[in-house]
PDB file of N, CA and C in Angstrom:
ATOM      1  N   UNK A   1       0.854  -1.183   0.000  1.00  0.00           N
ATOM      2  CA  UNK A   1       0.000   0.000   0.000  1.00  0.00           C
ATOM      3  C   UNK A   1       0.898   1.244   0.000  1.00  0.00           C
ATOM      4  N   UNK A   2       0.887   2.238  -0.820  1.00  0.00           N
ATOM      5  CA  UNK A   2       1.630   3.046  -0.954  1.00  0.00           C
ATOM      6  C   UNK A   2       1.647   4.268   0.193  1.00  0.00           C
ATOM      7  N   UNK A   3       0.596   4.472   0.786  1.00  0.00           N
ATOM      8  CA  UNK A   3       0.085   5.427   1.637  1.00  0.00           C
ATOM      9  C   UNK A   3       1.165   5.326   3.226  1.00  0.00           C
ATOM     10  N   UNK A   4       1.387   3.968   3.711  1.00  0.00           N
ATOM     11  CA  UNK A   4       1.807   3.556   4.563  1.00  0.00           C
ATOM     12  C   UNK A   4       0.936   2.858   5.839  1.00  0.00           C
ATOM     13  N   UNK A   5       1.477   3.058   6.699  1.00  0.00           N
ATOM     14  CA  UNK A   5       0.695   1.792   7.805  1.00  0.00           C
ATOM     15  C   UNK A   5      -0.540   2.272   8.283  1.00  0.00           C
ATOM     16  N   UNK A   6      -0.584   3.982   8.672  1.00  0.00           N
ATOM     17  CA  UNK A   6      -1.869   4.094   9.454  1.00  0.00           C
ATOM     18  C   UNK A   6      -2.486   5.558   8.126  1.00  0.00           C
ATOM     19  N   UNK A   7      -3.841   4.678   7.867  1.00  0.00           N
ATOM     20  CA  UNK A   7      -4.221   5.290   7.021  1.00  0.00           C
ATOM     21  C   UNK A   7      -5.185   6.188   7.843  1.00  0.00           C
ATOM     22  N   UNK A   8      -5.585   5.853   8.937  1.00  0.00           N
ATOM     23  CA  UNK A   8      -6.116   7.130   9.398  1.00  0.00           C
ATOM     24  C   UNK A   8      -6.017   8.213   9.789  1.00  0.00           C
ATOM     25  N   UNK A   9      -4.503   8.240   9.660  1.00  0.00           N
ATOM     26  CA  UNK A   9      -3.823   9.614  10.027  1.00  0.00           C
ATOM     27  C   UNK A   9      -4.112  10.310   8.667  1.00  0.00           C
ATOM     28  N   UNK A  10      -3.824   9.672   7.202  1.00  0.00           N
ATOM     29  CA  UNK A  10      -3.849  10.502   6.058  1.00  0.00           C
ATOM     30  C   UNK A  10      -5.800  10.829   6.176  1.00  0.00           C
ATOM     31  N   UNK A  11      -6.707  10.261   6.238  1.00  0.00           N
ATOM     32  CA  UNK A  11      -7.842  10.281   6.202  1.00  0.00           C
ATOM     33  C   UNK A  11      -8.287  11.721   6.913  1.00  0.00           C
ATOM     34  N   UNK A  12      -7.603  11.610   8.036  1.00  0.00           N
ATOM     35  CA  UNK A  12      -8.109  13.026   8.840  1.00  0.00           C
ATOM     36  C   UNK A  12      -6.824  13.958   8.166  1.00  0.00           C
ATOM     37  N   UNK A  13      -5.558  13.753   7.794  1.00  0.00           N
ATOM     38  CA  UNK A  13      -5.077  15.171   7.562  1.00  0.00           C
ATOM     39  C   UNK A  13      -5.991  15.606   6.126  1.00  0.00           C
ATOM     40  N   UNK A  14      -6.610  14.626   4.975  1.00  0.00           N
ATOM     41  CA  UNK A  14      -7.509  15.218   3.651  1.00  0.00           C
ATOM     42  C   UNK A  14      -8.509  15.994   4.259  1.00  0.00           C
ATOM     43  N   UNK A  15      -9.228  15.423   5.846  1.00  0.00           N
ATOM     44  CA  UNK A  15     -10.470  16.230   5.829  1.00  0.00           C
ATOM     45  C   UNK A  15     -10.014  17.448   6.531  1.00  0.00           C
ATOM     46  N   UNK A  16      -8.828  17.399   7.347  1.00  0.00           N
ATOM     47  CA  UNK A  16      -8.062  18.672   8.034  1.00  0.00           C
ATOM     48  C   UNK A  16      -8.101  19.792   6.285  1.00  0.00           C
ATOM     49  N   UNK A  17      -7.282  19.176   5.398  1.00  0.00           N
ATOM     50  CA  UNK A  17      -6.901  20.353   3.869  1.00  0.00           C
ATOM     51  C   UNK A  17      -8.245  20.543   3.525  1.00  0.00           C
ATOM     52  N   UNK A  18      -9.548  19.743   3.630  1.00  0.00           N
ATOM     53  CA  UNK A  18     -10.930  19.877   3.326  1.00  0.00           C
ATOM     54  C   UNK A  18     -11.309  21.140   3.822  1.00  0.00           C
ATOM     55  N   UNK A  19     -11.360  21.339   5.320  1.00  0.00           N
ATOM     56  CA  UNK A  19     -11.841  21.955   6.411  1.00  0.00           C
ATOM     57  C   UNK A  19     -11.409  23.371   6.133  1.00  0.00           C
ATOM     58  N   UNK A  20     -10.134  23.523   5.857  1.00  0.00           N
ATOM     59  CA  UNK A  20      -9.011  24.564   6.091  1.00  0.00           C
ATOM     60  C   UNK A  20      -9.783  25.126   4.052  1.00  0.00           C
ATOM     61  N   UNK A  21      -9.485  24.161   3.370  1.00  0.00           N
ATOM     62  CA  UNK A  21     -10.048  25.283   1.978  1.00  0.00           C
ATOM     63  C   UNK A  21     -11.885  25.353   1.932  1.00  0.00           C
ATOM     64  N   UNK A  22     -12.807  24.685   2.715  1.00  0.00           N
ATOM     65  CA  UNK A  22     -13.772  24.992   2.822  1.00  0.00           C
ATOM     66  C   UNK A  22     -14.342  26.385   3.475  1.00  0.00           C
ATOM     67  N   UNK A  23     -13.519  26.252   4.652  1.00  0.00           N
ATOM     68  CA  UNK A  23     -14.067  27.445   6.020  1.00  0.00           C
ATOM     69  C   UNK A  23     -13.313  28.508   6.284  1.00  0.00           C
ATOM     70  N   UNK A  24     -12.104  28.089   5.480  1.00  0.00           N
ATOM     71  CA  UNK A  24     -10.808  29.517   5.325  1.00  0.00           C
ATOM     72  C   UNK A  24     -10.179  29.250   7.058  1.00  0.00           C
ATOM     73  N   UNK A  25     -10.401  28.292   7.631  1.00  0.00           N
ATOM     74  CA  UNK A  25      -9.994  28.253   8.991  1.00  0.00           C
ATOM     75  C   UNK A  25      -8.776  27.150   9.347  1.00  0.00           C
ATOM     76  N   UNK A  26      -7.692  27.329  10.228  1.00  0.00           N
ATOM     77  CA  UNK A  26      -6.831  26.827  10.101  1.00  0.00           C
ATOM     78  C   UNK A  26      -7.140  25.322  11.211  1.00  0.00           C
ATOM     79  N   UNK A  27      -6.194  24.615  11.420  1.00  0.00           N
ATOM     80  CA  UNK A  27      -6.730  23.397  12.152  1.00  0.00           C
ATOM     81  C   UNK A  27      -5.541  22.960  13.167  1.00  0.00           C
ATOM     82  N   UNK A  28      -5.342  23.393  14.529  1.00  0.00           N
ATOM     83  CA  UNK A  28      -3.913  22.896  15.727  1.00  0.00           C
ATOM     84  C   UNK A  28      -3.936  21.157  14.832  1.00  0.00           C
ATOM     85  N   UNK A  29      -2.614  21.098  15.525  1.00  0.00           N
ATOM     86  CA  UNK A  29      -1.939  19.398  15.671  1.00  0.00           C
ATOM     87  C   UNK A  29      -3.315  18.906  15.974  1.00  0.00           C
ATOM     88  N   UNK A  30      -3.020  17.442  15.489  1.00  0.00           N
ATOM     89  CA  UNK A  30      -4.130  16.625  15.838  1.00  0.00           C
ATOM     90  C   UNK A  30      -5.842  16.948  15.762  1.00  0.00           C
ATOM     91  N   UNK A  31      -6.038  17.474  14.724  1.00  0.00           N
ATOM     92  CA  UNK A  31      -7.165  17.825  14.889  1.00  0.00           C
ATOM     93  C   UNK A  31      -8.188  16.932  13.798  1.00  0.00           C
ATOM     94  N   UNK A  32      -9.310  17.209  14.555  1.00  0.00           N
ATOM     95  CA  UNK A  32     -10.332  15.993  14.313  1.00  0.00           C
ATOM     96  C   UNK A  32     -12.067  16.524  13.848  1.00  0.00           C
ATOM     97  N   UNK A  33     -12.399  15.884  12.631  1.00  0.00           N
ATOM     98  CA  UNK A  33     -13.718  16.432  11.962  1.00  0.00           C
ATOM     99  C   UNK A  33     -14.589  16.983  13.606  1.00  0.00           C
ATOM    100  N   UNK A  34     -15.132  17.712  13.522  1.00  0.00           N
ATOM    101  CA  UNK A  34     -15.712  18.363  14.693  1.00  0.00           C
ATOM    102  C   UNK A  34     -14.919  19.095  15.684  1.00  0.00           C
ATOM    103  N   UNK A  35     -14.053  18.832  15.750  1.00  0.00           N
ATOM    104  CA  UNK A  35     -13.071  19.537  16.644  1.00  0.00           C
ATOM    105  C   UNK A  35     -13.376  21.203  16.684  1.00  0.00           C
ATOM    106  N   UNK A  36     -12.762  21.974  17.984  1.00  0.00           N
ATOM    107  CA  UNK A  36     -12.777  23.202  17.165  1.00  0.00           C
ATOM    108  C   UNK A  36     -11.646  23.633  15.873  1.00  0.00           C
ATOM    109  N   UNK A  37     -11.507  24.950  15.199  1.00  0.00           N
ATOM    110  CA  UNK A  37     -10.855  25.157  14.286  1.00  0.00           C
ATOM    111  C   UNK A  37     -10.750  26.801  14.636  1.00  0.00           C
ATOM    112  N   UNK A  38      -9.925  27.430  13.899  1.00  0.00           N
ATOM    113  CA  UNK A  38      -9.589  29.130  13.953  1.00  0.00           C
ATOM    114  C   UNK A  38      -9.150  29.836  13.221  1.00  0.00           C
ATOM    115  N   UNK A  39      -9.715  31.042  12.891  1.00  0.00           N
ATOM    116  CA  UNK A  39      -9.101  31.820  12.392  1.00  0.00           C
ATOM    117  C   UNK A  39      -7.553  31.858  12.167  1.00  0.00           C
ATOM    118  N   UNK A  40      -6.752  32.413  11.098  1.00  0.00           N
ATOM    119  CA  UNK A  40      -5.426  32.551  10.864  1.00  0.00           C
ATOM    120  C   UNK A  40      -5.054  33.783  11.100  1.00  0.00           C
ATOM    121  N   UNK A  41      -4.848  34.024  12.804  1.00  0.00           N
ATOM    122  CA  UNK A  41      -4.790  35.431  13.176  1.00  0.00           C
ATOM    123  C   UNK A  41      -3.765  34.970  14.159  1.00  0.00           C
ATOM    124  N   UNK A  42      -2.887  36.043  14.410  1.00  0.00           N
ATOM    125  CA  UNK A  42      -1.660  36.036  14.796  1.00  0.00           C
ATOM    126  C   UNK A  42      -1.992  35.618  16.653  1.00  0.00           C
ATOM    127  N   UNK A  43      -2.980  36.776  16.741  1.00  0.00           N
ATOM    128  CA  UNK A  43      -3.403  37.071  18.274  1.00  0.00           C
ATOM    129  C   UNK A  43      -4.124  36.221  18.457  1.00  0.00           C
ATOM    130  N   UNK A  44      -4.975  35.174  17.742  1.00  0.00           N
ATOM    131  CA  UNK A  44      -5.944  34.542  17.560  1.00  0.00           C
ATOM    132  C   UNK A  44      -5.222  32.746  17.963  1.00  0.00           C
ATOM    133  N   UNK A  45      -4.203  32.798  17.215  1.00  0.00           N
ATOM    134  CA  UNK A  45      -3.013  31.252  17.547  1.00  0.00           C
ATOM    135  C   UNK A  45      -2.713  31.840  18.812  1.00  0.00           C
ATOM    136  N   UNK A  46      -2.211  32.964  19.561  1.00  0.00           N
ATOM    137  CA  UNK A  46      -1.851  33.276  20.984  1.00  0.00           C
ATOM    138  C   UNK A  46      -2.441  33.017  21.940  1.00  0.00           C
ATOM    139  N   UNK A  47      -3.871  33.330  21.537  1.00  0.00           N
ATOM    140  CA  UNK A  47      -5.009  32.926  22.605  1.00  0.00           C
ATOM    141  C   UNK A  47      -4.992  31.853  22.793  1.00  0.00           C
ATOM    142  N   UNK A  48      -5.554  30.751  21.708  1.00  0.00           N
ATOM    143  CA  UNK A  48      -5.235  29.630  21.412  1.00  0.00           C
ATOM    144  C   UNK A  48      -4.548  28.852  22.101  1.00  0.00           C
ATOM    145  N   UNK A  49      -3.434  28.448  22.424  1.00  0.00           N
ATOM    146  CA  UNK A  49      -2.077  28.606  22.354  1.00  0.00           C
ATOM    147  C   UNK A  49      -2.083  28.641  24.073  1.00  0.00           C
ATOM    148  N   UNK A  50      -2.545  29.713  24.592  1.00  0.00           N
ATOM    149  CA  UNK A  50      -2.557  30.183  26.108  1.00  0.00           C
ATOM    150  C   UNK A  50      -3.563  28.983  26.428  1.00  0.00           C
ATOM    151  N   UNK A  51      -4.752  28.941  25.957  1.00  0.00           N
ATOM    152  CA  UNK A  51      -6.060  28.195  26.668  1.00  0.00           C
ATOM    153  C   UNK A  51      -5.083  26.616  26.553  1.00  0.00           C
ATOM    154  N   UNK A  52      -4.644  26.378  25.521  1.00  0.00           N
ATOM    155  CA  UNK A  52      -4.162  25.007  25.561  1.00  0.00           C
ATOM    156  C   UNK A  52      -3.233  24.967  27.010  1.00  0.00           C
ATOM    157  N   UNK A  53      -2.642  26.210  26.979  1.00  0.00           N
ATOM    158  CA  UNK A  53      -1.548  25.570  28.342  1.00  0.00           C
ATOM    159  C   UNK A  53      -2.520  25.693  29.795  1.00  0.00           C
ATOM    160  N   UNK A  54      -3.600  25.892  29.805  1.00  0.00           N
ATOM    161  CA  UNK A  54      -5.093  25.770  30.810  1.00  0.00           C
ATOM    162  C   UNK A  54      -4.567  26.784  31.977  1.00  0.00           C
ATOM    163  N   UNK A  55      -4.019  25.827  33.328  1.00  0.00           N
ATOM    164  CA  UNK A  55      -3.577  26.720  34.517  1.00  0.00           C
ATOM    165  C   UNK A  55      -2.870  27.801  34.634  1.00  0.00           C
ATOM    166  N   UNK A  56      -2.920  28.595  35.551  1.00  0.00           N
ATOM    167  CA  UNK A  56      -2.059  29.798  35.337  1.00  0.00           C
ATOM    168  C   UNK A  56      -0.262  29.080  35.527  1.00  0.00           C
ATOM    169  N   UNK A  57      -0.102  28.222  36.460  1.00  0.00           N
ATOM    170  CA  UNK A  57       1.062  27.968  36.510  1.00  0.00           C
ATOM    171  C   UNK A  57       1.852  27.511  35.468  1.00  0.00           C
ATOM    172  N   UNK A  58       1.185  26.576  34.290  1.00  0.00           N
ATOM    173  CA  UNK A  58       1.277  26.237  33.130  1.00  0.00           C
ATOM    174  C   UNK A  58       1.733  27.128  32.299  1.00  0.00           C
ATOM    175  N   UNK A  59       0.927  28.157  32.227  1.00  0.00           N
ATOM    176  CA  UNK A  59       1.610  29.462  31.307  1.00  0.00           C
ATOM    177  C   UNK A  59       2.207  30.148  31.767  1.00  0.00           C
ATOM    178  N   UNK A  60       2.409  30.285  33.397  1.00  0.00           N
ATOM    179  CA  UNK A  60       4.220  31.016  33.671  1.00  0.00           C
ATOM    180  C   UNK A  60       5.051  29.996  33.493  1.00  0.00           C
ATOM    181  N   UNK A  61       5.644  28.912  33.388  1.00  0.00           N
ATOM    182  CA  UNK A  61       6.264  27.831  33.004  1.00  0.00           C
ATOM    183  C   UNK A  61       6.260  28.249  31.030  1.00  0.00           C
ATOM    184  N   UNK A  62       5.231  27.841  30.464  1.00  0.00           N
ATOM    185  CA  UNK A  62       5.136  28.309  29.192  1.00  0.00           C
ATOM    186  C   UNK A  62       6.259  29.306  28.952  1.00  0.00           C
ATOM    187  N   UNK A  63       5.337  30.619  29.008  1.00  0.00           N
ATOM    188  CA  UNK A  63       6.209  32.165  29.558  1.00  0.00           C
ATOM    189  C   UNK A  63       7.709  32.211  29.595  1.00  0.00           C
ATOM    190  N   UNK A  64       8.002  31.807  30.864  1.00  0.00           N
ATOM    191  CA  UNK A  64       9.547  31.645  30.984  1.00  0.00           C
ATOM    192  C   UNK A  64      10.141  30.720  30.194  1.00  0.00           C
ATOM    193  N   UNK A  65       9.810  29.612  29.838  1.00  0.00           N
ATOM    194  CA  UNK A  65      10.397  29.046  28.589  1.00  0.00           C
ATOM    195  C   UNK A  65      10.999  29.981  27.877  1.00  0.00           C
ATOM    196  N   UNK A  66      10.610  31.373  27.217  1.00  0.00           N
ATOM    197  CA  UNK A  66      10.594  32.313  26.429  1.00  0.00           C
ATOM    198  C   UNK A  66      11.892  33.349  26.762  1.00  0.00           C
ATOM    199  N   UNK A  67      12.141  32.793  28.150  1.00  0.00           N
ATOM    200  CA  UNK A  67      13.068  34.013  29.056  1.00  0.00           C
ATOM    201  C   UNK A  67      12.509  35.055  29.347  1.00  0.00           C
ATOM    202  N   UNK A  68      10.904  35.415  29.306  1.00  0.00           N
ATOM    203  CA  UNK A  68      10.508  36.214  29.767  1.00  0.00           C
ATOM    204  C   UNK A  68      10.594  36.486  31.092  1.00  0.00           C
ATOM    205  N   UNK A  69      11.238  37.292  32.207  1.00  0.00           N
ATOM    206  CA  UNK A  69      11.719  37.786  33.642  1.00  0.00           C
ATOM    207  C   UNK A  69      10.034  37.162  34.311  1.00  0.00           C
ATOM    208  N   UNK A  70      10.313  36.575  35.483  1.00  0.00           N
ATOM    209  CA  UNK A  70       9.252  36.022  36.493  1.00  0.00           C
ATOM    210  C   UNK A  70       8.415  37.311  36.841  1.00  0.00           C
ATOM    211  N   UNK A  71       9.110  38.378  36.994  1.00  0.00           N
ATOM    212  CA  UNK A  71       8.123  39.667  37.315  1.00  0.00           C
ATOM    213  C   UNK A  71       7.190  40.067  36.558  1.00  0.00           C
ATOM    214  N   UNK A  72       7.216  39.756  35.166  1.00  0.00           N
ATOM    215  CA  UNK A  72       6.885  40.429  34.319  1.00  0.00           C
ATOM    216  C   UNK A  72       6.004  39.136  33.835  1.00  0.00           C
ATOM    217  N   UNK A  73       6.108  37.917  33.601  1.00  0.00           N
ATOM    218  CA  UNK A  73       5.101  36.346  33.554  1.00  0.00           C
ATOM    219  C   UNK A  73       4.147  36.551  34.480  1.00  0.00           C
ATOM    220  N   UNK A  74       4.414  36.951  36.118  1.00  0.00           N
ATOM    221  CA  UNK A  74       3.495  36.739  36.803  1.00  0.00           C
ATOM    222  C   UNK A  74       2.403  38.135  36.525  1.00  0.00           C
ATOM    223  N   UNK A  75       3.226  39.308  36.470  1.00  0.00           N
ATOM    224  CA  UNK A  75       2.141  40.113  35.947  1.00  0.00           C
ATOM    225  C   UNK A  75       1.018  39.959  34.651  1.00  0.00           C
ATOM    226  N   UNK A  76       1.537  39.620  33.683  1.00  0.00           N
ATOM    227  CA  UNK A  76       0.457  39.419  33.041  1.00  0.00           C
ATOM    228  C   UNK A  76      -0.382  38.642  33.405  1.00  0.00           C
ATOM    229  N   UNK A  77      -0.060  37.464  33.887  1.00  0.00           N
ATOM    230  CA  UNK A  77      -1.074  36.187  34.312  1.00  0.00           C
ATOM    231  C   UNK A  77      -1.773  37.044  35.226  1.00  0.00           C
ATOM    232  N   UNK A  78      -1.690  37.599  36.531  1.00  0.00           N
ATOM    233  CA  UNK A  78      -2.230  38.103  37.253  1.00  0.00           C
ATOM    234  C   UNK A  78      -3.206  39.186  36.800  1.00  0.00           C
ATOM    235  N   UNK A  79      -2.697  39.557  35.879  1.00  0.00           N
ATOM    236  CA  UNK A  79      -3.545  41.043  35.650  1.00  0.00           C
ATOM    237  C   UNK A  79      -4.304  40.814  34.196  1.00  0.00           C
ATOM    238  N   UNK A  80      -3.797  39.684  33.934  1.00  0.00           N
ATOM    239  CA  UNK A  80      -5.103  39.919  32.450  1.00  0.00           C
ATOM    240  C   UNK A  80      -6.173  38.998  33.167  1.00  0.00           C
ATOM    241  N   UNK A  81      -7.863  39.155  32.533  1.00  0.00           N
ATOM    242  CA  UNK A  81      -8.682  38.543  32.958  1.00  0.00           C
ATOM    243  C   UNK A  81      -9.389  38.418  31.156  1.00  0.00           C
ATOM    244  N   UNK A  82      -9.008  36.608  31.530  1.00  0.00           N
ATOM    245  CA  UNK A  82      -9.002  36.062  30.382  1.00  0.00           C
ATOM    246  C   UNK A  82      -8.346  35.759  29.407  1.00  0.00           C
ATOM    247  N   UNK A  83      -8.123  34.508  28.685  1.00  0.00           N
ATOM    248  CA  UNK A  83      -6.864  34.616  27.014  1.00  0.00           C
ATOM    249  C   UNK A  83      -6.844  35.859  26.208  1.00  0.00           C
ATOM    250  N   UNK A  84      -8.181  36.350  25.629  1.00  0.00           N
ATOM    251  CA  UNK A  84      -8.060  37.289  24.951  1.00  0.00           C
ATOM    252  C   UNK A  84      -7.110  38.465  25.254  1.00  0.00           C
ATOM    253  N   UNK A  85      -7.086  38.785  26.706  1.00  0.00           N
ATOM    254  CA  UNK A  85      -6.346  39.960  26.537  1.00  0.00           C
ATOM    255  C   UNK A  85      -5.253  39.588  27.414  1.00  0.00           C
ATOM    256  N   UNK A  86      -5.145  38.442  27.983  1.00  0.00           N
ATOM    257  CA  UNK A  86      -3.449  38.245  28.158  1.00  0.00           C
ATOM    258  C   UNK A  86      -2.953  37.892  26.766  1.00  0.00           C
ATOM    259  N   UNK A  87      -3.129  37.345  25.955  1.00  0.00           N
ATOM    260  CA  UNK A  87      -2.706  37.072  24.541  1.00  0.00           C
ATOM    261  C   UNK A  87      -1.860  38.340  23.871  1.00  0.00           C
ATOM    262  N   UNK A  88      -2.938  39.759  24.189  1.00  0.00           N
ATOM    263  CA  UNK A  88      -2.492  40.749  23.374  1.00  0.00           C
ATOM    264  C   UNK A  88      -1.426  41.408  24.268  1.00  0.00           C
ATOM    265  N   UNK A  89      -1.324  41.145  25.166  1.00  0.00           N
ATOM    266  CA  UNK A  89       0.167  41.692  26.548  1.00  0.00           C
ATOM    267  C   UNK A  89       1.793  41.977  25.546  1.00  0.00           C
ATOM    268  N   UNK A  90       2.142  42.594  25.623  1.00  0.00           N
ATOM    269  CA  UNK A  90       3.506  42.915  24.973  1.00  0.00           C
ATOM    270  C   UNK A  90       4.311  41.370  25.037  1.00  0.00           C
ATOM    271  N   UNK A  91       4.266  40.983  26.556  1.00  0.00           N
ATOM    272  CA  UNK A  91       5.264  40.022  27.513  1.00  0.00           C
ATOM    273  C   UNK A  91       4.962  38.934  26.331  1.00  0.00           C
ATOM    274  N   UNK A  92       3.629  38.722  25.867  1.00  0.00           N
ATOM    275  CA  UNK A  92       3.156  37.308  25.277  1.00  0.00           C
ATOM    276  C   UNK A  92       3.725  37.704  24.039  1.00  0.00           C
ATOM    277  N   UNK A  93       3.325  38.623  23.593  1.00  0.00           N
ATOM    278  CA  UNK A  93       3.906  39.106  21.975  1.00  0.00           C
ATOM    279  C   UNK A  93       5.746  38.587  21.535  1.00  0.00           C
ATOM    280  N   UNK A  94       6.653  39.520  22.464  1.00  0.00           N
ATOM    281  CA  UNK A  94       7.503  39.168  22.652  1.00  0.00           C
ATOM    282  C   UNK A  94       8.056  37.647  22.972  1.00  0.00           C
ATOM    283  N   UNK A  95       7.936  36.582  23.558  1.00  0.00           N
ATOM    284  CA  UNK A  95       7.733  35.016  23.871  1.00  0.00           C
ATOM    285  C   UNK A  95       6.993  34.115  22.535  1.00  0.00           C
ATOM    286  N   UNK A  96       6.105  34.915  21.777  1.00  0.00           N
ATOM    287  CA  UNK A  96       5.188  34.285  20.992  1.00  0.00           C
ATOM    288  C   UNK A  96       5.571  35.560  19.609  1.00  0.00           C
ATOM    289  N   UNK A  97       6.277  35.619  19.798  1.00  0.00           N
ATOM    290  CA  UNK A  97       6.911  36.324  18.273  1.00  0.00           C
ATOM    291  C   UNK A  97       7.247  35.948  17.242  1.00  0.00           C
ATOM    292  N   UNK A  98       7.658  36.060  15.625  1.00  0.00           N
ATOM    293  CA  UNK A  98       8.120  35.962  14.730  1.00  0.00           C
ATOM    294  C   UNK A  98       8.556  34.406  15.072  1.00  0.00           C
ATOM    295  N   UNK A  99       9.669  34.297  15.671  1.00  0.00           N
ATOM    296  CA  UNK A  99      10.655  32.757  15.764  1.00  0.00           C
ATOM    297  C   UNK A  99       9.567  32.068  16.646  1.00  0.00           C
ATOM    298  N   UNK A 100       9.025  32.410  17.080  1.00  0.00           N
ATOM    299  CA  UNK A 100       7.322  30.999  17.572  1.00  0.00           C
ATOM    300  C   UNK A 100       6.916  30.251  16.676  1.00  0.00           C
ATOM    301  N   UNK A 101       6.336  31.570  15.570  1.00  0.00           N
ATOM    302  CA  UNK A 101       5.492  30.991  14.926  1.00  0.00           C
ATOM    303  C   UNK A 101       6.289  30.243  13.450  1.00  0.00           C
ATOM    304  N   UNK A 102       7.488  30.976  13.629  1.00  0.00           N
ATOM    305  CA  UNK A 102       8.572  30.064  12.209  1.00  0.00           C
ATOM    306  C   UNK A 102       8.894  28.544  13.019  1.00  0.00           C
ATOM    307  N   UNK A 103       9.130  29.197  14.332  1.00  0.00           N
ATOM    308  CA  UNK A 103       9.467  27.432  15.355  1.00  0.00           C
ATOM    309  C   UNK A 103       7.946  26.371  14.623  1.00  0.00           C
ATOM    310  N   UNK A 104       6.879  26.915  14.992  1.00  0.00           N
ATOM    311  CA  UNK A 104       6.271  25.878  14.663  1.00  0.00           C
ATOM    312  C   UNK A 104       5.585  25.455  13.316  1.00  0.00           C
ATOM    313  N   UNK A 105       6.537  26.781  12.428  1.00  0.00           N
ATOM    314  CA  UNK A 105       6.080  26.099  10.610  1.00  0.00           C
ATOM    315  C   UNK A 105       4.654  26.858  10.689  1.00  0.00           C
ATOM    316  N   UNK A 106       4.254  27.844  11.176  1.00  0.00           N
ATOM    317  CA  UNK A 106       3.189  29.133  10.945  1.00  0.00           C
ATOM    318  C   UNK A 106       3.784  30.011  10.197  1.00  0.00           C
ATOM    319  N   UNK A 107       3.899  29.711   9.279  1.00  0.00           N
ATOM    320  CA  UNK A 107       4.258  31.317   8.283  1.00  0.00           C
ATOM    321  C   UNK A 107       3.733  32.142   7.801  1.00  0.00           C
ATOM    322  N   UNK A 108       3.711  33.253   7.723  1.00  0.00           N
ATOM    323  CA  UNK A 108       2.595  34.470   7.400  1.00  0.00           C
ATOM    324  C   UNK A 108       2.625  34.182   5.559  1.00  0.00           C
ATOM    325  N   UNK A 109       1.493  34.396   4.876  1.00  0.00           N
ATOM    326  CA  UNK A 109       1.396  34.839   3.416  1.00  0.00           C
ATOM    327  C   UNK A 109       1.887  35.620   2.807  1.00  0.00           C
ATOM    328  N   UNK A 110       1.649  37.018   3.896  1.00  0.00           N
ATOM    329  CA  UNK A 110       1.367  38.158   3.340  1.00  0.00           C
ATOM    330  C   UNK A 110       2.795  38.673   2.886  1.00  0.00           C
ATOM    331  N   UNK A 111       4.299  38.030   3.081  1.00  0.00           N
ATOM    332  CA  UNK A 111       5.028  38.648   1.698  1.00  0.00           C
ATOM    333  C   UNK A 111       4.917  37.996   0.307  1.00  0.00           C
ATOM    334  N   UNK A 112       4.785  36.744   0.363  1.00  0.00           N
ATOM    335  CA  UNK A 112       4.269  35.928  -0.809  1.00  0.00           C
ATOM    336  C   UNK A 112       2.936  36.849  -1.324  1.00  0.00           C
ATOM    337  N   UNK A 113       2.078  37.331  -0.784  1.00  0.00           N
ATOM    338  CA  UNK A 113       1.069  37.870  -1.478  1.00  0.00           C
ATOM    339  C   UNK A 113       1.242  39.407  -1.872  1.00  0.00           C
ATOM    340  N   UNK A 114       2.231  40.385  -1.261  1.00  0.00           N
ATOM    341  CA  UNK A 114       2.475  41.589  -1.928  1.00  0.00           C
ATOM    342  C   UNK A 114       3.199  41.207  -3.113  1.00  0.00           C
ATOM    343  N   UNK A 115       4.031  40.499  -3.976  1.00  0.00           N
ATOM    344  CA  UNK A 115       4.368  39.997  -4.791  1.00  0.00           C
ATOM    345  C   UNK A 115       3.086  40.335  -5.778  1.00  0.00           C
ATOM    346  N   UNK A 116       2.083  39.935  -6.021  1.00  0.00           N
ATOM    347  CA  UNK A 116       0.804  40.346  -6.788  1.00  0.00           C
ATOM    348  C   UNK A 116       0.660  41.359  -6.998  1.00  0.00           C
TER     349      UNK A 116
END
């Protein structure tokens, strides 16, 4: 069989490329027909991204991964109420910057598309 051993991995990544040119919406690792799905927004993977790491301790751990200073991790956690707007925090921006999203093969379009 040319495909290889587990065909259900290719089965869900066709309906993942299905999903993504149907709904214009992008699809995390592992994702599954019904699952949620999201927008291809910068702040939008951040949020994202935060809710996956759930507890607050989780995302100062996260955070400092980044070398972001403990003073400055615990403040945001402390002081944003909710992903949405700890997401948009400088501290997260900076940690979740440019080399994040190249780390995880998120590449923006938009110089490929000024080219047009």
């Amino acid at each position: 069989m040319p495909l290889g051993r587990n065909v259900q991995e290719y089965l869900r990544l066709v309906d993942a490329f299905t999903h993504v040119q149907k709904n214009g919406e992008v699809c995390p690792a592992n994702w599954e027909e019904g699952k949620t799905s999201m927008k291809a927004d910068r702040g939008k993977v951040r949020c994202f991204r935060l809710k996956q790491c759930g507890r607050k301790y989780s995302i100062f751990k996260f955070l400092r991964s980044f070398g972001i200073p403990i003073n400055t991790t615990w403040y945001v956690i402390i002081d944003s109420q909710g992903w949405w707007k700890m997401s948009s925090k400088v501290a997260v921006a900076k940690a979740m910057g440019n080399h994040w999203f190249a780390q995880q093969e998120l590449h923006s379009i938009r110089p490929r598309m000024n080219r047009f």
